[in-house]
C-alpha atoms as a PDB file:
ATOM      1  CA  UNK A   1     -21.662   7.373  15.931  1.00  0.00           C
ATOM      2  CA  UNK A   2     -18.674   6.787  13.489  1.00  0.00           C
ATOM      3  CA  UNK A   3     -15.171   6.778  14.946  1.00  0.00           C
ATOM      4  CA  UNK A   4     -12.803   6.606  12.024  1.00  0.00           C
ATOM      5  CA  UNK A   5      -9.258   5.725  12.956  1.00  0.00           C
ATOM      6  CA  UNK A   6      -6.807   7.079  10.453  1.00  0.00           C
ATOM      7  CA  UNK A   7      -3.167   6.313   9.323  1.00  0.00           C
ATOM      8  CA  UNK A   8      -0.665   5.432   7.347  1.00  0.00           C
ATOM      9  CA  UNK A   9      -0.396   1.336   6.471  1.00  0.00           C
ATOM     10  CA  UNK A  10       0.629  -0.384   9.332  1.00  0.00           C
ATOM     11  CA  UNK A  11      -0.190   1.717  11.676  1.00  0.00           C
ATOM     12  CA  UNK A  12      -2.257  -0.021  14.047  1.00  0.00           C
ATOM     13  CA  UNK A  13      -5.684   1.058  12.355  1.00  0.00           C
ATOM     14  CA  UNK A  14      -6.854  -2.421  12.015  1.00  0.00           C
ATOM     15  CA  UNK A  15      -5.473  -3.770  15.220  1.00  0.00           C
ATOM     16  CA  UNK A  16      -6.758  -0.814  17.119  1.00  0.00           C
ATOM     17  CA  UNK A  17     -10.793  -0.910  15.346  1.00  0.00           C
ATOM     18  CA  UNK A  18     -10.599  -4.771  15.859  1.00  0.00           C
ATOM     19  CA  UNK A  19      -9.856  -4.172  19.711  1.00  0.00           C
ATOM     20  CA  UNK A  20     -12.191  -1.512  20.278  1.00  0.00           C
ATOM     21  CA  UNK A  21     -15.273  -3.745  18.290  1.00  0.00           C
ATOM     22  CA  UNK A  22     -14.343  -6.636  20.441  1.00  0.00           C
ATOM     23  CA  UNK A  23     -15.038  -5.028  23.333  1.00  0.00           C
ATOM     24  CA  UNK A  24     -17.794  -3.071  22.548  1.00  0.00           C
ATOM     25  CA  UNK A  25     -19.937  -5.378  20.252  1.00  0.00           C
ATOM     26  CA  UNK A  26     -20.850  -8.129  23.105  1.00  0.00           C
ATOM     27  CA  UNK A  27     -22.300  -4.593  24.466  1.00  0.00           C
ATOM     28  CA  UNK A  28     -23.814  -3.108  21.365  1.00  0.00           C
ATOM     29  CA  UNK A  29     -25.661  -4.838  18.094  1.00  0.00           C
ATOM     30  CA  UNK A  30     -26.138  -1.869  16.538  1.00  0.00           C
ATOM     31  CA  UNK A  31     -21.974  -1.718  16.198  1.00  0.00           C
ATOM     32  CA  UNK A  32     -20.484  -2.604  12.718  1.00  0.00           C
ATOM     33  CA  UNK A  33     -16.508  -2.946  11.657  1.00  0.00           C
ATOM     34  CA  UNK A  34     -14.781  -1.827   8.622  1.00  0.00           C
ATOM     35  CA  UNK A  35     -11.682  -1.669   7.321  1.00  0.00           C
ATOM     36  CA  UNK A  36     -10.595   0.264   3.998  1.00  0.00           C
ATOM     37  CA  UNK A  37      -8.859  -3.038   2.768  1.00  0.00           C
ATOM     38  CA  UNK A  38     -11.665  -5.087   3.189  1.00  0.00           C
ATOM     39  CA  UNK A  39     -14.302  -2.639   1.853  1.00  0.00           C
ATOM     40  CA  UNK A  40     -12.142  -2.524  -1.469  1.00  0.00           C
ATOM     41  CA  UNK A  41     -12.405  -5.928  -1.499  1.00  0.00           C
ATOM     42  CA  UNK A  42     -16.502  -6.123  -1.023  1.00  0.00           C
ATOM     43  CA  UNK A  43     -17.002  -3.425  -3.066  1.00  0.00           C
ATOM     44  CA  UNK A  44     -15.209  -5.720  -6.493  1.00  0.00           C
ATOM     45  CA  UNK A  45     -11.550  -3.910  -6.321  1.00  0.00           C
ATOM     46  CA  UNK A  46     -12.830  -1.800  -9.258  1.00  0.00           C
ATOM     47  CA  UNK A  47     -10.547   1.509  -7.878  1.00  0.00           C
ATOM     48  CA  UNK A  48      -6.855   1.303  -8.089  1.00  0.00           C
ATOM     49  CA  UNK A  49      -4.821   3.401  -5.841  1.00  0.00           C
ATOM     50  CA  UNK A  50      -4.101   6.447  -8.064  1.00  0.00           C
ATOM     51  CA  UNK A  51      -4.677   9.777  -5.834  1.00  0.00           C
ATOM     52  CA  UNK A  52      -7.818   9.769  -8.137  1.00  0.00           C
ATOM     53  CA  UNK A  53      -9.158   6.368  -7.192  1.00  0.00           C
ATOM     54  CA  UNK A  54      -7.991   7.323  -3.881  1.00  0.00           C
ATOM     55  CA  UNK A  55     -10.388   9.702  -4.189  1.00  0.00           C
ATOM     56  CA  UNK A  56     -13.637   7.947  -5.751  1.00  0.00           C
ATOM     57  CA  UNK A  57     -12.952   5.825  -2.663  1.00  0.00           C
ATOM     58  CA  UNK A  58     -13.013   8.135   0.206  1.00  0.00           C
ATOM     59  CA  UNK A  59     -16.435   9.638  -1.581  1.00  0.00           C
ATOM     60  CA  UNK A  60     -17.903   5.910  -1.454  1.00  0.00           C
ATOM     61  CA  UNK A  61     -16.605   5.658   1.810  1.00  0.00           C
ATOM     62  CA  UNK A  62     -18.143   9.178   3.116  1.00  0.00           C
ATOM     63  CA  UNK A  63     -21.599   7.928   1.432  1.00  0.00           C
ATOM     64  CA  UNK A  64     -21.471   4.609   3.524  1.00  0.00           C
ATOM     65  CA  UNK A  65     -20.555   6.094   6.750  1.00  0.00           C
ATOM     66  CA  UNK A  66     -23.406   8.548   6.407  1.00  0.00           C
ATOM     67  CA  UNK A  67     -26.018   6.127   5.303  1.00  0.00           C
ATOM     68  CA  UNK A  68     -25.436   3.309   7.885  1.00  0.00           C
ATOM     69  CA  UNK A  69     -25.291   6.327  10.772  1.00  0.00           C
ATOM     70  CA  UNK A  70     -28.490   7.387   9.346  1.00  0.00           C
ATOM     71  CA  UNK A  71     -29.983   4.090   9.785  1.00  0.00           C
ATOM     72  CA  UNK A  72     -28.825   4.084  13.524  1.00  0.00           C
ATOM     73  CA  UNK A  73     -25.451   1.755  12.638  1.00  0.00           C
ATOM     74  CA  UNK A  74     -22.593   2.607  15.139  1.00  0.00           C
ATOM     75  CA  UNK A  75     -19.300   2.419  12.916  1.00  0.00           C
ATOM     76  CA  UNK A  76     -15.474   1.712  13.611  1.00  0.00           C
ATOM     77  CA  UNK A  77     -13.699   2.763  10.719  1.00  0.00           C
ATOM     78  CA  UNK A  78     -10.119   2.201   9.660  1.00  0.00           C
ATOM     79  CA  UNK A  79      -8.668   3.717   7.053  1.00  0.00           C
ATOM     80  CA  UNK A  80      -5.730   5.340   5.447  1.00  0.00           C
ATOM     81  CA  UNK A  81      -8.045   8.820   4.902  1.00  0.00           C
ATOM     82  CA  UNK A  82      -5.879  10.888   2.861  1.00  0.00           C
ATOM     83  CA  UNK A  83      -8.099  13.560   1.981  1.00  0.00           C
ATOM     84  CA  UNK A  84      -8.928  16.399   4.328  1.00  0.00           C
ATOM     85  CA  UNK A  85     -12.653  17.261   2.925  1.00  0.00           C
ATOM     86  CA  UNK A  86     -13.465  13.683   3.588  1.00  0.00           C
ATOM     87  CA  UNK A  87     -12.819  14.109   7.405  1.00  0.00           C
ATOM     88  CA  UNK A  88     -13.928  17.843   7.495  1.00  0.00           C
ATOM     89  CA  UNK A  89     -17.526  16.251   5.407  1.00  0.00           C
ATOM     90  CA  UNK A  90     -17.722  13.496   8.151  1.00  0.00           C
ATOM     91  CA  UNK A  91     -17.058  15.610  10.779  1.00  0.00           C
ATOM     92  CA  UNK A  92     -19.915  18.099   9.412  1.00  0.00           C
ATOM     93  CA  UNK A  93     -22.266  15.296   8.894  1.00  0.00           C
ATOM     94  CA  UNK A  94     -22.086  13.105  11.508  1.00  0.00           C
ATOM     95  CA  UNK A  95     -23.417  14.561  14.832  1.00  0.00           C
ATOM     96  CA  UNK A  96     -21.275  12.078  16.860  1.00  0.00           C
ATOM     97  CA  UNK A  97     -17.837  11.835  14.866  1.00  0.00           C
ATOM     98  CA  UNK A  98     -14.761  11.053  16.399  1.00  0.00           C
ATOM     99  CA  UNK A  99     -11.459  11.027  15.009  1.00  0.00           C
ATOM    100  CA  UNK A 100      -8.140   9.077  16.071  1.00  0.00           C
ATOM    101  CA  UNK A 101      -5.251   9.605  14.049  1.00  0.00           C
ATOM    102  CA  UNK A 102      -2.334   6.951  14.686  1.00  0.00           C
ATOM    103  CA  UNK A 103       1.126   8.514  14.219  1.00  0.00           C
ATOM    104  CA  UNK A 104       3.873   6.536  13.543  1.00  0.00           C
ATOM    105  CA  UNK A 105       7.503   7.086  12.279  1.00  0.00           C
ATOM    106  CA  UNK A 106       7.945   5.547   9.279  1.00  0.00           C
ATOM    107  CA  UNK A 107      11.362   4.026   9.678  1.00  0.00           C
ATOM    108  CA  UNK A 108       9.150   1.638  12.250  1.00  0.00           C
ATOM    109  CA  UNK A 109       6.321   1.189   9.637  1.00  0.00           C
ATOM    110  CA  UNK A 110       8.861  -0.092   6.718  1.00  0.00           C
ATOM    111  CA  UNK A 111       9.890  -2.295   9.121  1.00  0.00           C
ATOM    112  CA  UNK A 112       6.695  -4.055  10.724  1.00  0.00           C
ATOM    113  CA  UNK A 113       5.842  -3.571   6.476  1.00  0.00           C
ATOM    114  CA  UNK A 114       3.164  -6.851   7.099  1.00  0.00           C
ATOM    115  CA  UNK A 115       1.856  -5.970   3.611  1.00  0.00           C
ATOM    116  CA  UNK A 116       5.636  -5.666   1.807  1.00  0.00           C
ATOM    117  CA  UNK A 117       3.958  -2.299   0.147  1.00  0.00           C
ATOM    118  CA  UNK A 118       6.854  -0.449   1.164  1.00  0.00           C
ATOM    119  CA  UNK A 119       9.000  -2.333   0.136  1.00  0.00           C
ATOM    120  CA  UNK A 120       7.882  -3.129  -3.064  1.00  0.00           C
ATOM    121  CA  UNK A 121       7.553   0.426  -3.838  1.00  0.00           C
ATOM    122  CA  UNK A 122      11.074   1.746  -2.709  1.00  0.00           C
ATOM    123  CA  UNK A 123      12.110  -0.876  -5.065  1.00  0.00           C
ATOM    124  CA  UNK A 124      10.485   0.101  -8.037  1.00  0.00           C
ATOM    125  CA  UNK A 125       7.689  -2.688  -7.949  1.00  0.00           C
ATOM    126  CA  UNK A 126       4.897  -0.664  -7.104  1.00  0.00           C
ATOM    127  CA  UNK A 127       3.719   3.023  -7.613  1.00  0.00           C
ATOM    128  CA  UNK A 128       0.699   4.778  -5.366  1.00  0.00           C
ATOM    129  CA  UNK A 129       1.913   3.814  -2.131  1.00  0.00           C
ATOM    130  CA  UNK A 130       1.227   6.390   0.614  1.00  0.00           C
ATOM    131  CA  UNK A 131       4.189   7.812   2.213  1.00  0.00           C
ATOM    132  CA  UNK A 132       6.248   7.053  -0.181  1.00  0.00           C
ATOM    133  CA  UNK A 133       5.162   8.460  -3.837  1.00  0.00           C
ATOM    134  CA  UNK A 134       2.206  10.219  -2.245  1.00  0.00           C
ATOM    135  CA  UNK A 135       2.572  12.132   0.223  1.00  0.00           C
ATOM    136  CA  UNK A 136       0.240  11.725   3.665  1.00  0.00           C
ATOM    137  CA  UNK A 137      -0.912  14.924   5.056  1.00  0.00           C
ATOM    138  CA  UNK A 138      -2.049  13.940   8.752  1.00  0.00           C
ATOM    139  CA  UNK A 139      -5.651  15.294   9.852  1.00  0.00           C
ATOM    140  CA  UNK A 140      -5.874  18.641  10.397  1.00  0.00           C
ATOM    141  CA  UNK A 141      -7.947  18.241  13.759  1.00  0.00           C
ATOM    142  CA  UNK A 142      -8.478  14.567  15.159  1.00  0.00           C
ATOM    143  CA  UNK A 143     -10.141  14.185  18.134  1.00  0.00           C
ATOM    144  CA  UNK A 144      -6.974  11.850  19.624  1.00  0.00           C
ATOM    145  CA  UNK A 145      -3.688  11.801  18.501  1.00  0.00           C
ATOM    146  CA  UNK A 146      -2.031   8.376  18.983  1.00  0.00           C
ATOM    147  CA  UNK A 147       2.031   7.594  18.567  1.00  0.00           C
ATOM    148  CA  UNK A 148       2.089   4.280  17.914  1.00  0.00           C
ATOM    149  CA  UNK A 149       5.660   3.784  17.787  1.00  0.00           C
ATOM    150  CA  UNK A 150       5.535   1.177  20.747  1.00  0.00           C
ATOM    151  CA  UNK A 151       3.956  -2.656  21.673  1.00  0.00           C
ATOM    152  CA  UNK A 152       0.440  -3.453  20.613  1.00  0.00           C
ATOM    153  CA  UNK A 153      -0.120  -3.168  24.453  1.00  0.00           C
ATOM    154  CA  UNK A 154       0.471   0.552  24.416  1.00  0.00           C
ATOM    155  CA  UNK A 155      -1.654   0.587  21.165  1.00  0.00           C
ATOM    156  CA  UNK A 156      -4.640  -1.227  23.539  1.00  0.00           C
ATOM    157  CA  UNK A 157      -3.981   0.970  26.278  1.00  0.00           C
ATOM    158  CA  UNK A 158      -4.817   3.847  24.340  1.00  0.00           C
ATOM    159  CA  UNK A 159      -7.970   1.778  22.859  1.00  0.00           C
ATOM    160  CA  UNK A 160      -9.385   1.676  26.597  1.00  0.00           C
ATOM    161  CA  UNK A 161      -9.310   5.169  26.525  1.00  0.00           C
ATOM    162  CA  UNK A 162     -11.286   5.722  23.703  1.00  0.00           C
ATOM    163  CA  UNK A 163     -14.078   3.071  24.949  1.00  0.00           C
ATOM    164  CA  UNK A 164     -14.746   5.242  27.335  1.00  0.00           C
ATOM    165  CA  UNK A 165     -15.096   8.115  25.735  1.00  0.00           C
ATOM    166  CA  UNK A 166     -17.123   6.355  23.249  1.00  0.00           C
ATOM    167  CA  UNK A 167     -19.997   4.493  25.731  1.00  0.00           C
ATOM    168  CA  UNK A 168     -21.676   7.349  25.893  1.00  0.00           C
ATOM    169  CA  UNK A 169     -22.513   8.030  22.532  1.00  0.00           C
ATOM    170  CA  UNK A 170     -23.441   4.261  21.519  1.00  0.00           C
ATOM    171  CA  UNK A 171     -26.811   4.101  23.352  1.00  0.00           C
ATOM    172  CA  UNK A 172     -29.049   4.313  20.443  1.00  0.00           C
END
């Protein structure tokens, strides 16, 4: 099972993966974490964050996903997932593939801006930022559409939801 939580930064990707793995890992062993920040990280930050490093990334990302779900490794995923043949691949590969997309304005993401990516790049600091110089396309089909334009309670809330509809599929 792979559920891969997509949006733009700050979102609520992270928050909302790290609730739903808290709750179910006490359950499940077989259930693994990961966020696209992180995974840069482990991985040696080789990539920068051109749309064609963007790219490399997602691939390495896709190649992951399938091998650790091959191997019987329930994933949480969060990630910004800008390119659409990276969900369509995952969602062709993976018999149990589940895709949240978090929506959220982003006059309320420059201002929660944890990171300061946006507003480094509005002022000239940075380039490659998503949503600003390159532009997000949101999934073409997730499986749940969340607006997170609200508390992290309402963000949890909707993380319940998806438990549920996730315990079935984590068995193995």
């Amino acid at each position: 099972m792979v559920l891969w939580i997509i949006g733009l930064s700050d979102s609520g990707k992270t928050a909302l993966g790290n609730y739903i793995y808290g709750k179910l890992k006490p359950e499940h062993n077989n259930l693994l974490f990961l966020d696209g920040d992180i995974l840069r990280e482990i991985l040696g930050n080789d990539l920068g964050h051109t749309l064609e490093d963007r790219k490399q990334n997602a691939d390495r990302i896709n190649r992951l996903c399938y091998y650790l779900d091959s191997h019987g490794i329930n994933v949480i995923f969060a990630l910004l997932s800008l390119f659409h043949e990276n969900q369509k691949g995952m969602r062709e590969n993976i018999d149990n593939y589940f895709e949240v997309y978090i929506d959220a304005n982003i006059n309320h993401l420059t201002e929660r801006d944890t990171k300061g990516i946006y507003k480094k790049a509005v002022n000239g600091e940075i380039k490659n930022v998503v949503g600003v110089d390159i532009p997000f396309i949101p999934p073409l089909s997730p499986d749940i559409t969340i607006n997170n334009d609200g508390s992290l309670e309402d963000l949890y809330k909707q993380g319940d939801k998806i438990i549920e509809t996730l315990r079935p599929f984590l068995g193995r």
